[in-house]
C-alpha atoms as a PDB file:
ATOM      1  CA  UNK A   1      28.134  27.351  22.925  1.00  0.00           C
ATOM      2  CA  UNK A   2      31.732  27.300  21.861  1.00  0.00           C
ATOM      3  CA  UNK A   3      34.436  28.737  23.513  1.00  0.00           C
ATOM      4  CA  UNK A   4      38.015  28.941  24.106  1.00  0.00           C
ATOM      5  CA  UNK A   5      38.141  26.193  26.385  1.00  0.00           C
ATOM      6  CA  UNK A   6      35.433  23.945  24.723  1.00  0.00           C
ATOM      7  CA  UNK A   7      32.033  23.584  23.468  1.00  0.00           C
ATOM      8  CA  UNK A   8      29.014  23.078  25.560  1.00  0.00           C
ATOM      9  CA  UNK A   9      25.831  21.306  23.750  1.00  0.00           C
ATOM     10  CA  UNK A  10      22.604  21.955  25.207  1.00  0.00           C
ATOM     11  CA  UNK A  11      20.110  19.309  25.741  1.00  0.00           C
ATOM     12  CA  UNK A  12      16.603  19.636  26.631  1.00  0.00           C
ATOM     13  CA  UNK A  13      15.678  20.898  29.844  1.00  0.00           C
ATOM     14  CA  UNK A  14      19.112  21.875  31.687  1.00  0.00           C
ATOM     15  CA  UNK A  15      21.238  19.105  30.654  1.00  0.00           C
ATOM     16  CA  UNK A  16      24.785  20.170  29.133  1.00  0.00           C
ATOM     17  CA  UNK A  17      27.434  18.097  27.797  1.00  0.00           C
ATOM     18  CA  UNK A  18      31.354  19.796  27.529  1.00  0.00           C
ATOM     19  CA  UNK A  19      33.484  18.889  25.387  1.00  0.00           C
ATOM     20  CA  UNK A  20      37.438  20.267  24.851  1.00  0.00           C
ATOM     21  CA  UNK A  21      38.416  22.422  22.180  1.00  0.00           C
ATOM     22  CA  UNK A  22      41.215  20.232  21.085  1.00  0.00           C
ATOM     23  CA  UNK A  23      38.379  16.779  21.227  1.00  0.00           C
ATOM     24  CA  UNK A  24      36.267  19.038  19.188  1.00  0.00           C
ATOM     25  CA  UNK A  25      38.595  19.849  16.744  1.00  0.00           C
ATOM     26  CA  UNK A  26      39.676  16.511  16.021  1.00  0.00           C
ATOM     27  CA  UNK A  27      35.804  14.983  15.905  1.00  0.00           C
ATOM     28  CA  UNK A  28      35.086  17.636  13.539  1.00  0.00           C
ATOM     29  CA  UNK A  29      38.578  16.912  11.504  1.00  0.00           C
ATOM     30  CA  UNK A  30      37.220  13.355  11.593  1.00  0.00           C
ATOM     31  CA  UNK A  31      33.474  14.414  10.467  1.00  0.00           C
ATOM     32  CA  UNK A  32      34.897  16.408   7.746  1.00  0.00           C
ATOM     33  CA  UNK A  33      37.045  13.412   5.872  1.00  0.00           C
ATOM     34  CA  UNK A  34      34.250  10.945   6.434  1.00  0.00           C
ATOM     35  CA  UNK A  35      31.544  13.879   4.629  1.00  0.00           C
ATOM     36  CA  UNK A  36      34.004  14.105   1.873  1.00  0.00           C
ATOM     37  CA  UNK A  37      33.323  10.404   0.987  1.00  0.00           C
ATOM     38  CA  UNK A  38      30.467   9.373  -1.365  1.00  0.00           C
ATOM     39  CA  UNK A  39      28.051   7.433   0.399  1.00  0.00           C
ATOM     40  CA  UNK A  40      28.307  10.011   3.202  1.00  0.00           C
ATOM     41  CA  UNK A  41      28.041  12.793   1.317  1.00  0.00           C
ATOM     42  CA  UNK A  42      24.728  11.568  -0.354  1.00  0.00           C
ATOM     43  CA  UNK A  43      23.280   9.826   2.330  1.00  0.00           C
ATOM     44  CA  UNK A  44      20.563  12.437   3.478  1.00  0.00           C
ATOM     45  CA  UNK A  45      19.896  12.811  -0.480  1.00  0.00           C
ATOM     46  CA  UNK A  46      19.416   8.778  -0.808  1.00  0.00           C
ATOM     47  CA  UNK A  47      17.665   8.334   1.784  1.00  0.00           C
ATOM     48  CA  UNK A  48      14.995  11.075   1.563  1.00  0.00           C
ATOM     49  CA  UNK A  49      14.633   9.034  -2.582  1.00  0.00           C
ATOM     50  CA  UNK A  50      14.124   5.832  -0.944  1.00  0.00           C
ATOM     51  CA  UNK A  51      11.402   6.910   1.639  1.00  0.00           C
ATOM     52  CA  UNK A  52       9.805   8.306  -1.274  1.00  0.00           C
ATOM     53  CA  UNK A  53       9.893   5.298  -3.421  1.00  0.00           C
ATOM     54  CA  UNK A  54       8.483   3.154  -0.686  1.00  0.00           C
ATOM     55  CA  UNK A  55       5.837   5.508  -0.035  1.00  0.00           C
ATOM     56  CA  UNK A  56       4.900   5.846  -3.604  1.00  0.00           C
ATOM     57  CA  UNK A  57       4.662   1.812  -3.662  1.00  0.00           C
ATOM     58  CA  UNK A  58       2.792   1.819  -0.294  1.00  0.00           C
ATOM     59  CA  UNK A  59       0.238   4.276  -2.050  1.00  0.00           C
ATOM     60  CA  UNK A  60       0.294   2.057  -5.027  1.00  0.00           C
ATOM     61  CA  UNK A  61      -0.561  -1.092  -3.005  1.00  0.00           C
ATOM     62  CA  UNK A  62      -3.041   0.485  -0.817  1.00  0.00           C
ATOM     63  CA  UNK A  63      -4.578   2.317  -4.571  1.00  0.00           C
ATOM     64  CA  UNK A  64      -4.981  -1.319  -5.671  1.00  0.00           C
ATOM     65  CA  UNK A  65      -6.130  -3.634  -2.720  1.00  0.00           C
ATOM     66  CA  UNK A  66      -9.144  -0.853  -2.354  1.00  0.00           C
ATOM     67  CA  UNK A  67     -10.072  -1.096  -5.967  1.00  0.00           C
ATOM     68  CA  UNK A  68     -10.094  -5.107  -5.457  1.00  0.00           C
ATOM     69  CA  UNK A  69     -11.809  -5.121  -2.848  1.00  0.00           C
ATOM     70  CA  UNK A  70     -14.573  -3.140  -3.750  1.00  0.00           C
ATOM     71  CA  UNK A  71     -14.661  -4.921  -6.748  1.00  0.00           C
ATOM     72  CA  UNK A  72     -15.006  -8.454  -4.834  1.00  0.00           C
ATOM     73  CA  UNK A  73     -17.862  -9.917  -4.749  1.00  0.00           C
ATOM     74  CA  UNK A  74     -18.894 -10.938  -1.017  1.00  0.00           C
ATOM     75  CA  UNK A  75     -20.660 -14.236  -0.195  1.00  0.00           C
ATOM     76  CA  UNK A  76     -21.242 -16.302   2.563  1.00  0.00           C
ATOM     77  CA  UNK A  77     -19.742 -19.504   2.914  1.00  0.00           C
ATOM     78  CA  UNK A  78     -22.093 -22.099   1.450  1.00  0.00           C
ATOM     79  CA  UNK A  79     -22.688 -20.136  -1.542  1.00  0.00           C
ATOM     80  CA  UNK A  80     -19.143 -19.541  -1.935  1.00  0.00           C
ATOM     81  CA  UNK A  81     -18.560 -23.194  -2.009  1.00  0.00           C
ATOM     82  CA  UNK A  82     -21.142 -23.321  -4.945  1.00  0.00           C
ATOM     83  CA  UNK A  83     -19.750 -20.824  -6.688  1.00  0.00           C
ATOM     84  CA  UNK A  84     -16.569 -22.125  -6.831  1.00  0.00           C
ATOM     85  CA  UNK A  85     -18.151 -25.835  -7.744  1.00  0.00           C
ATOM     86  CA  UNK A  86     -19.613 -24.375 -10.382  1.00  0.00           C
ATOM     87  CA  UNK A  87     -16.291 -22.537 -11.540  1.00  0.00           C
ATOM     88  CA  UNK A  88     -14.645 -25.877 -11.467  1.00  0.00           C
ATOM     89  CA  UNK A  89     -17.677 -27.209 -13.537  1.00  0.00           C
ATOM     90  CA  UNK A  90     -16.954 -24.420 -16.414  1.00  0.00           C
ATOM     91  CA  UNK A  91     -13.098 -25.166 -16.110  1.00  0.00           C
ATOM     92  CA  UNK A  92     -13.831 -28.363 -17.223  1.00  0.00           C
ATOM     93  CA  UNK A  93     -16.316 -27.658 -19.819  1.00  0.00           C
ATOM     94  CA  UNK A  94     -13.983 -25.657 -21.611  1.00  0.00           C
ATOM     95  CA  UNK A  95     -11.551 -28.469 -21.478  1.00  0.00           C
ATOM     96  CA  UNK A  96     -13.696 -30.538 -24.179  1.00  0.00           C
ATOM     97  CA  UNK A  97     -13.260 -29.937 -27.768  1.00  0.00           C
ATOM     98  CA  UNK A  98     -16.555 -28.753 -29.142  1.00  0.00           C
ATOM     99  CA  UNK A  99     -17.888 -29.639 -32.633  1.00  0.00           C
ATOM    100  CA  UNK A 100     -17.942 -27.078 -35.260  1.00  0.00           C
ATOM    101  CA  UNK A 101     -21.639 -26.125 -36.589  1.00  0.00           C
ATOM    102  CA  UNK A 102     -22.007 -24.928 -39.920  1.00  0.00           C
ATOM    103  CA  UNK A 103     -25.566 -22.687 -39.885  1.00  0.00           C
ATOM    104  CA  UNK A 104     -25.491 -22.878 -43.975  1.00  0.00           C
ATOM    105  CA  UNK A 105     -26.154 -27.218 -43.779  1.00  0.00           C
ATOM    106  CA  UNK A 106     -28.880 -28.705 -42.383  1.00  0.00           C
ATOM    107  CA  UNK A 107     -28.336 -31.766 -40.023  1.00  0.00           C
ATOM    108  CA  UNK A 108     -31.240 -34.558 -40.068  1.00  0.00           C
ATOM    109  CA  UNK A 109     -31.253 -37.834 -37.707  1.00  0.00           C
END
């Protein structure tokens, strides 16, 4: 409430805070030059972009780590051990320069 002696701000249940007209005046002076600058002046605008662009790449994340993870394949722990033996074994194999077969000659011992 604002009135010739001050403003009152209403809080909640029953709490008020006064403040003097002249206090007021000069807080609002002050709010008004500091709104006039750049950052300040966007800062509700940037803000509300950047919540939305870490949303959007929370979404994204989430999106993705379902997708893998359906698309895991589940094992128990011995088997997983052979699987990834065997993974090593093909990592290997693929290591080794393989001969060239030509189907049109016929190899004889």
């Amino acid at each position: 409430t604002v009135t010739a002696e001050g403003v009152t701000y209403y809080e909640g249940e029953g709490e008020a805070e006064f403040t003097r007209i002249e206090e007021w005046r000069l807080h609002k002076r002050i709010f008004n030059i500091l709104m006039e600058k750049r950052i300040f002046k966007f800062f509700p605008l940037i803000s509300s972009f950047y919540a939305l662009k870490h949303y959007i790449k929370n979404k994204r994340i989430q999106k993705t780590r379902s997708k893998l993870s359906s698309r895991l394949l589940h094992t128990d722990k011995i088997f997983g051990q052979a699987l990834r033996e065997i993974s090593g074994y093909l990592r290997d194999m693929e290591a080794v320069p393989m001969l060239r077969v030509d189907l049109n000659r016929m190899f004889t011992p």
